[in-house]
C-alpha atoms as a PDB file:
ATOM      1  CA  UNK A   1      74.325 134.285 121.973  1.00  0.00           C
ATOM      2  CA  UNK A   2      77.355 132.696 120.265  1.00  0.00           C
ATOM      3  CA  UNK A   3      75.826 129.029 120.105  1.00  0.00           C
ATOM      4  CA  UNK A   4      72.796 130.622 118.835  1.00  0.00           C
ATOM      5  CA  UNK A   5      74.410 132.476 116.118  1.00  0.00           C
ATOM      6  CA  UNK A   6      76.367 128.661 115.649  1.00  0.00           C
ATOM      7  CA  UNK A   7      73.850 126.667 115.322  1.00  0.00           C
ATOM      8  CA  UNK A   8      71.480 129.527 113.075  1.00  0.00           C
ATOM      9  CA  UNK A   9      74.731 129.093 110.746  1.00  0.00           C
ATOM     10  CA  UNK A  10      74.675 125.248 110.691  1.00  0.00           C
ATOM     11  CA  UNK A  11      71.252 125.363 110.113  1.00  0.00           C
ATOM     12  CA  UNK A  12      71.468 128.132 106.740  1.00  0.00           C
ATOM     13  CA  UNK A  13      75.302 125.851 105.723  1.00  0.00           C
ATOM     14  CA  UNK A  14      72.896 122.658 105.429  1.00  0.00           C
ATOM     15  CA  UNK A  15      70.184 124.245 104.112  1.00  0.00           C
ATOM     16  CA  UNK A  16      72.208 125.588 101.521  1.00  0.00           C
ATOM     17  CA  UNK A  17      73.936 122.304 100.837  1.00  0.00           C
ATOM     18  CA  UNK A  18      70.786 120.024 100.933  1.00  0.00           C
ATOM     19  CA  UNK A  19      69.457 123.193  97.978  1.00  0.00           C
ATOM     20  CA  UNK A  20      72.235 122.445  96.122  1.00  0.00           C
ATOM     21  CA  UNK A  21      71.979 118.455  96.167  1.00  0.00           C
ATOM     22  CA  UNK A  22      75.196 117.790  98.000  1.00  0.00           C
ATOM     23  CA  UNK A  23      75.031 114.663 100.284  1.00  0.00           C
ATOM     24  CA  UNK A  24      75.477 114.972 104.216  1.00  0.00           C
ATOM     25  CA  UNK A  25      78.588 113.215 104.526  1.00  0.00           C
ATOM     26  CA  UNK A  26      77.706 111.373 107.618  1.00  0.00           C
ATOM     27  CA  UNK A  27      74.803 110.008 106.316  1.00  0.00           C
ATOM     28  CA  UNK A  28      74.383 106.441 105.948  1.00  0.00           C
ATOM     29  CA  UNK A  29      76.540 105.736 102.580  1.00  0.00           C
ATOM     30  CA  UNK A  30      79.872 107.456 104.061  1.00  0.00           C
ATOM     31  CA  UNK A  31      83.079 105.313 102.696  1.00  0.00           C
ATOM     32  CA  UNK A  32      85.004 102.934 104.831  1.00  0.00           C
ATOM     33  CA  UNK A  33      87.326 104.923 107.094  1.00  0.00           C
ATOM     34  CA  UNK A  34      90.456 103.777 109.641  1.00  0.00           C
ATOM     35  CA  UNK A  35      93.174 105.369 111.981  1.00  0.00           C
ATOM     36  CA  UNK A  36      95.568 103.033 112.574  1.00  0.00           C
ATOM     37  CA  UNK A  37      98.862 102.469 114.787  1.00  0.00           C
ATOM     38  CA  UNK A  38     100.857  99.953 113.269  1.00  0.00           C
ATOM     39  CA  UNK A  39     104.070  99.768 115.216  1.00  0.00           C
ATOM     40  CA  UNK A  40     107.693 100.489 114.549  1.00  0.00           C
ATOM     41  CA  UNK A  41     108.924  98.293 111.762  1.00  0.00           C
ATOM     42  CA  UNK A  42     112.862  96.839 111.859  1.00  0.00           C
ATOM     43  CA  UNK A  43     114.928  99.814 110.509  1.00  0.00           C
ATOM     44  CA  UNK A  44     117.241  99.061 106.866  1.00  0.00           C
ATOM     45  CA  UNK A  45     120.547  99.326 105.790  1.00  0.00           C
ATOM     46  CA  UNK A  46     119.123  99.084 102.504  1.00  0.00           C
ATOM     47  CA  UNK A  47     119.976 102.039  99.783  1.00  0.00           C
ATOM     48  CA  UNK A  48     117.285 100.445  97.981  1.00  0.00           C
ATOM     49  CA  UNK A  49     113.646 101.312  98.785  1.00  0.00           C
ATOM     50  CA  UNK A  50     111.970  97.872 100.897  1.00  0.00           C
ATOM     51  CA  UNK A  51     108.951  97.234 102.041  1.00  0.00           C
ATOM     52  CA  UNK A  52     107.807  97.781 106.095  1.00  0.00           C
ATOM     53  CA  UNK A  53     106.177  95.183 105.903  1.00  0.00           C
ATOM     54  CA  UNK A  54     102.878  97.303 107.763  1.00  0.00           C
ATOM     55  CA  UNK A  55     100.083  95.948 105.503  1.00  0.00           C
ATOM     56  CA  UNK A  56      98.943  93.416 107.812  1.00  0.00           C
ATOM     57  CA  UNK A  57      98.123  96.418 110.100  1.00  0.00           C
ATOM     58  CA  UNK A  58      97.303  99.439 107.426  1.00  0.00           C
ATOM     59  CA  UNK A  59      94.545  97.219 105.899  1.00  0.00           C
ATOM     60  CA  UNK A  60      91.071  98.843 104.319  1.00  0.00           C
ATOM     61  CA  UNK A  61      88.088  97.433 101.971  1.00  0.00           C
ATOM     62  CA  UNK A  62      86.374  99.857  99.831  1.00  0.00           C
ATOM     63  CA  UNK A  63      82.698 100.023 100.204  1.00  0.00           C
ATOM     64  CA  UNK A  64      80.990 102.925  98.868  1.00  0.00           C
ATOM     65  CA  UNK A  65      83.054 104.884  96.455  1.00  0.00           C
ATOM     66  CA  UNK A  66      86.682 102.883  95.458  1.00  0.00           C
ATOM     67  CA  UNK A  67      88.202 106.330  96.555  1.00  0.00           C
ATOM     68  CA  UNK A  68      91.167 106.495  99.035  1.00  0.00           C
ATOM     69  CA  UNK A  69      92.514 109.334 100.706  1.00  0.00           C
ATOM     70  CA  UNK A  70      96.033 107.794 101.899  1.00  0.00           C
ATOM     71  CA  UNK A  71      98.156 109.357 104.839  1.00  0.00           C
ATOM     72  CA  UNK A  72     101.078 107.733 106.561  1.00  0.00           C
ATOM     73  CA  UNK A  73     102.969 110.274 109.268  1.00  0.00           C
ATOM     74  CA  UNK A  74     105.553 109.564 111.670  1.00  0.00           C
ATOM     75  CA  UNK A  75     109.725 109.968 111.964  1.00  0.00           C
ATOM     76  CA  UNK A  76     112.290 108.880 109.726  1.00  0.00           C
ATOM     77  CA  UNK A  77     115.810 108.808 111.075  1.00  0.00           C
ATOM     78  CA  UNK A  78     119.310 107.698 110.125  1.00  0.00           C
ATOM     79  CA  UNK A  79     121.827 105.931 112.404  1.00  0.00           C
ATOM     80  CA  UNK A  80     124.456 107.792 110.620  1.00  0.00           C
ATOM     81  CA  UNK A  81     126.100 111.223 111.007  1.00  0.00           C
ATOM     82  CA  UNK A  82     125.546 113.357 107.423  1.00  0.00           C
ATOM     83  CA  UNK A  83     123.192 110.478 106.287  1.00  0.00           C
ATOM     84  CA  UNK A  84     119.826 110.103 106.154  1.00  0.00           C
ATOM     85  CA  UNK A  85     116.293 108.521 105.202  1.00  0.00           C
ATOM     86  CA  UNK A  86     113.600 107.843 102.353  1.00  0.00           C
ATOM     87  CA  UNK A  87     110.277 106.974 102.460  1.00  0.00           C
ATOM     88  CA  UNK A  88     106.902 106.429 100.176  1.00  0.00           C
ATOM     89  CA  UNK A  89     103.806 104.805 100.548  1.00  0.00           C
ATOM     90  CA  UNK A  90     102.585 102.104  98.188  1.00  0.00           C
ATOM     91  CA  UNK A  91      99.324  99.465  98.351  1.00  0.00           C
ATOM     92  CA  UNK A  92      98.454  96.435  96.808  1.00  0.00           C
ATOM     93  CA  UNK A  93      95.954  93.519  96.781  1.00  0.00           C
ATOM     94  CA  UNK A  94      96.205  90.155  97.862  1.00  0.00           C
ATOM     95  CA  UNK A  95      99.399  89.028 100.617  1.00  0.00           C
ATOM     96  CA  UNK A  96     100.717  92.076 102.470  1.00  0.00           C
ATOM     97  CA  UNK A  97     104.767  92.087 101.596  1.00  0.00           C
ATOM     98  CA  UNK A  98     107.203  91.516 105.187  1.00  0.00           C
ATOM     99  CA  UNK A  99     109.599  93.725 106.060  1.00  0.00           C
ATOM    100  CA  UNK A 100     112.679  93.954 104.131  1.00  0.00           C
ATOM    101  CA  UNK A 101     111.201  92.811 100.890  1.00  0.00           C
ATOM    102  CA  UNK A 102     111.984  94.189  98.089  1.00  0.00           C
ATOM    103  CA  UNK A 103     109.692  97.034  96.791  1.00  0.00           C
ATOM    104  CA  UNK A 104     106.147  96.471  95.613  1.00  0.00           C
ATOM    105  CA  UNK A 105     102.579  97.656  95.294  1.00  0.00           C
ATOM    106  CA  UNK A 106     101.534 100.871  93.854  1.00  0.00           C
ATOM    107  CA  UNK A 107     102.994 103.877  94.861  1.00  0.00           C
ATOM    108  CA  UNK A 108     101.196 106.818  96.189  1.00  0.00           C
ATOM    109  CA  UNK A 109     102.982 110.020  96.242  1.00  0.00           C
ATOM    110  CA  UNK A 110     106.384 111.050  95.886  1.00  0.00           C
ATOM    111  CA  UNK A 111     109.567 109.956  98.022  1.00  0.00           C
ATOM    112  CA  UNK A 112     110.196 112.230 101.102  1.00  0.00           C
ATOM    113  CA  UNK A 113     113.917 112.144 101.963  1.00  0.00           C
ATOM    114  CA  UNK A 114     115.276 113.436 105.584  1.00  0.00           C
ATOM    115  CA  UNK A 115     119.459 114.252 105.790  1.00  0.00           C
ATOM    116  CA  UNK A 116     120.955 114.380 109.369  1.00  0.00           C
ATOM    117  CA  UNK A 117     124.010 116.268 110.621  1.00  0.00           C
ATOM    118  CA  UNK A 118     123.565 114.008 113.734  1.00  0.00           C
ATOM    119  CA  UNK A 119     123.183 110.326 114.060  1.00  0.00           C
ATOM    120  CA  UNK A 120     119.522 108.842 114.776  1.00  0.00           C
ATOM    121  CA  UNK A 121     117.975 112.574 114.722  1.00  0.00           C
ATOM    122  CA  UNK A 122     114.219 112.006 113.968  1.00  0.00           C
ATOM    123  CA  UNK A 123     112.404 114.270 111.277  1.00  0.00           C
ATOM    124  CA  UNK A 124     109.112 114.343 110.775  1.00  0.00           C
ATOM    125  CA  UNK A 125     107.672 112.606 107.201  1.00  0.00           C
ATOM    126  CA  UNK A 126     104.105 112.911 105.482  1.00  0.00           C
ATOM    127  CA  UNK A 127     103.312 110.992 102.442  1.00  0.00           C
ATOM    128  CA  UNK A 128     100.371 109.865 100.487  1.00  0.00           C
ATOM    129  CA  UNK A 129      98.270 110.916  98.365  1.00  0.00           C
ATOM    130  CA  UNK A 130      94.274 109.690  96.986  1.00  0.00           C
ATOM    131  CA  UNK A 131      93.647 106.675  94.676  1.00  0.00           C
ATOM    132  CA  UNK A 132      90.912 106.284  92.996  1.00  0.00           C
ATOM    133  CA  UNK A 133      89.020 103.263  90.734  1.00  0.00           C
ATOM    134  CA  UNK A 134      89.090 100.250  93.471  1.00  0.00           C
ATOM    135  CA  UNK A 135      87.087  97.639  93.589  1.00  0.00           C
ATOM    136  CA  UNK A 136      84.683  97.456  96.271  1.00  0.00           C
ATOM    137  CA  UNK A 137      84.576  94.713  98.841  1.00  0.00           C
ATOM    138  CA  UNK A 138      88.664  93.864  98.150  1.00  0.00           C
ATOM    139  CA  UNK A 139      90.682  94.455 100.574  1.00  0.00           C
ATOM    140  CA  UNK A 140      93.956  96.755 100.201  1.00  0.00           C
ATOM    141  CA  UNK A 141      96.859  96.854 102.201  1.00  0.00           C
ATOM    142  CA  UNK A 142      98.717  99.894 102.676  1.00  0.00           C
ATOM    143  CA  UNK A 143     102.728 100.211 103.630  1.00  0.00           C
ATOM    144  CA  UNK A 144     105.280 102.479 103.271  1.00  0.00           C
ATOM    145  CA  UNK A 145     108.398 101.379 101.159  1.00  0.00           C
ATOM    146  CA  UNK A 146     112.029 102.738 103.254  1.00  0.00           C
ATOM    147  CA  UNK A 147     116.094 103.289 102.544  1.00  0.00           C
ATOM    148  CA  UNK A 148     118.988 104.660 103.360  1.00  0.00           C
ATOM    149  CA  UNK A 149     120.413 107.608 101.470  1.00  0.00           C
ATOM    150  CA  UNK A 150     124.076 106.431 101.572  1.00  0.00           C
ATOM    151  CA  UNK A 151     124.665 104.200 104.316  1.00  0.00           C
ATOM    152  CA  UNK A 152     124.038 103.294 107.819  1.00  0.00           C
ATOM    153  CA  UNK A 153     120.264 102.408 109.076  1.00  0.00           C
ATOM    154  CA  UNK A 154     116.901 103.977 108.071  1.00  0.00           C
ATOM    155  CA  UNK A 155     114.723 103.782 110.544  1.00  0.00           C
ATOM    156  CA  UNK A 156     110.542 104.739 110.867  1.00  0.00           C
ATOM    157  CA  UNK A 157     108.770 105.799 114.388  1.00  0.00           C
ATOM    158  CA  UNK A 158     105.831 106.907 115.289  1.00  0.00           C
ATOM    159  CA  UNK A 159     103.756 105.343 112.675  1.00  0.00           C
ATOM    160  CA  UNK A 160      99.885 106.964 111.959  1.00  0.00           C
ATOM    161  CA  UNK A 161      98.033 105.417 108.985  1.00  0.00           C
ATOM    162  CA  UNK A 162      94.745 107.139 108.253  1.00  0.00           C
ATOM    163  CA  UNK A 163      92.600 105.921 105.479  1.00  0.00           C
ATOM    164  CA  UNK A 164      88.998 107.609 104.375  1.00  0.00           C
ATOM    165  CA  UNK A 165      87.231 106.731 101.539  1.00  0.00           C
ATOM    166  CA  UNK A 166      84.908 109.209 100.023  1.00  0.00           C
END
């Protein structure tokens, strides 16, 4: 009785939606998409924010819409007691930056920050955010941009880089 009543749902939802001219959004012309595991980059002792140098990895080309949603989620951590960690996303065309380099791209998103009473206690960070206007058929790296509050090491783990265009 329950997948009955599920499916008689689905069946009025689409209905509905295909009255109203919305698009199935599995249909043919759905956007480029990616899930993506890119590794643990080298921590920094940088106070200054510097690239991860994960765009080789985080990598998508636009091909219906030029609209991004952008997520990057993982652990941030310090190696120093009553320190901690920053971290925003950014992408970019053209050469992916290495780690350590200084800053670039365009941001996404605000800086998340993580403070420690311990050393190397992880926290869990989400950033990103949706861009909009790309060019189709380019290629875009994504990375996430890191530092140190104070001192000691910033460090990322855990890394999950999901990308949908729509």
């Amino acid at each position: 009785m329950k997948r009955a009543l599920g499916i008689l749902l689905a069946l009025l939802l689409t209905s509905a939606a295909l009255a109203d001219g919305i698009q199935n959004p599995n249909a043919a012309t759905s956007g480029a998409q990616a899930t993506l595991l890119p590794g643990n980059p080298a921590s920094t002792a940088s106070t200054a924010l510097v690239m991860m140098g994960l765009g080789t990895t985080c990598v998508l080309t636009p091909k219906t819409t030029g609209r991004i949603n952008v997520a990057f989620y993982g652990n941030q951590q310090n190696t120093t007691i009553s320190d901690g960690s920053q971290v925003k996303a950014a992408f970019g065309t053209g050469v992916a930056p290495v780690n350590g380099a200084a800053a670039s791209g365009t941001t996404i998103g605000t800086t998340v920050s993580a403070f420690s009473p311990t050393a190397n206690a992880a926290y869990p960070f989400f950033v990103g955010g949706t861009i909009i206007g790309q060019a189709l058929g380019a290629a875009l790296w994504f990375d996430l941009q890191a530092a140190a509050i104070t001192g000691g090491a910033s460090q990322l783990a855990n890394i999950t880089c999901v990308l949908t265009e729509f």
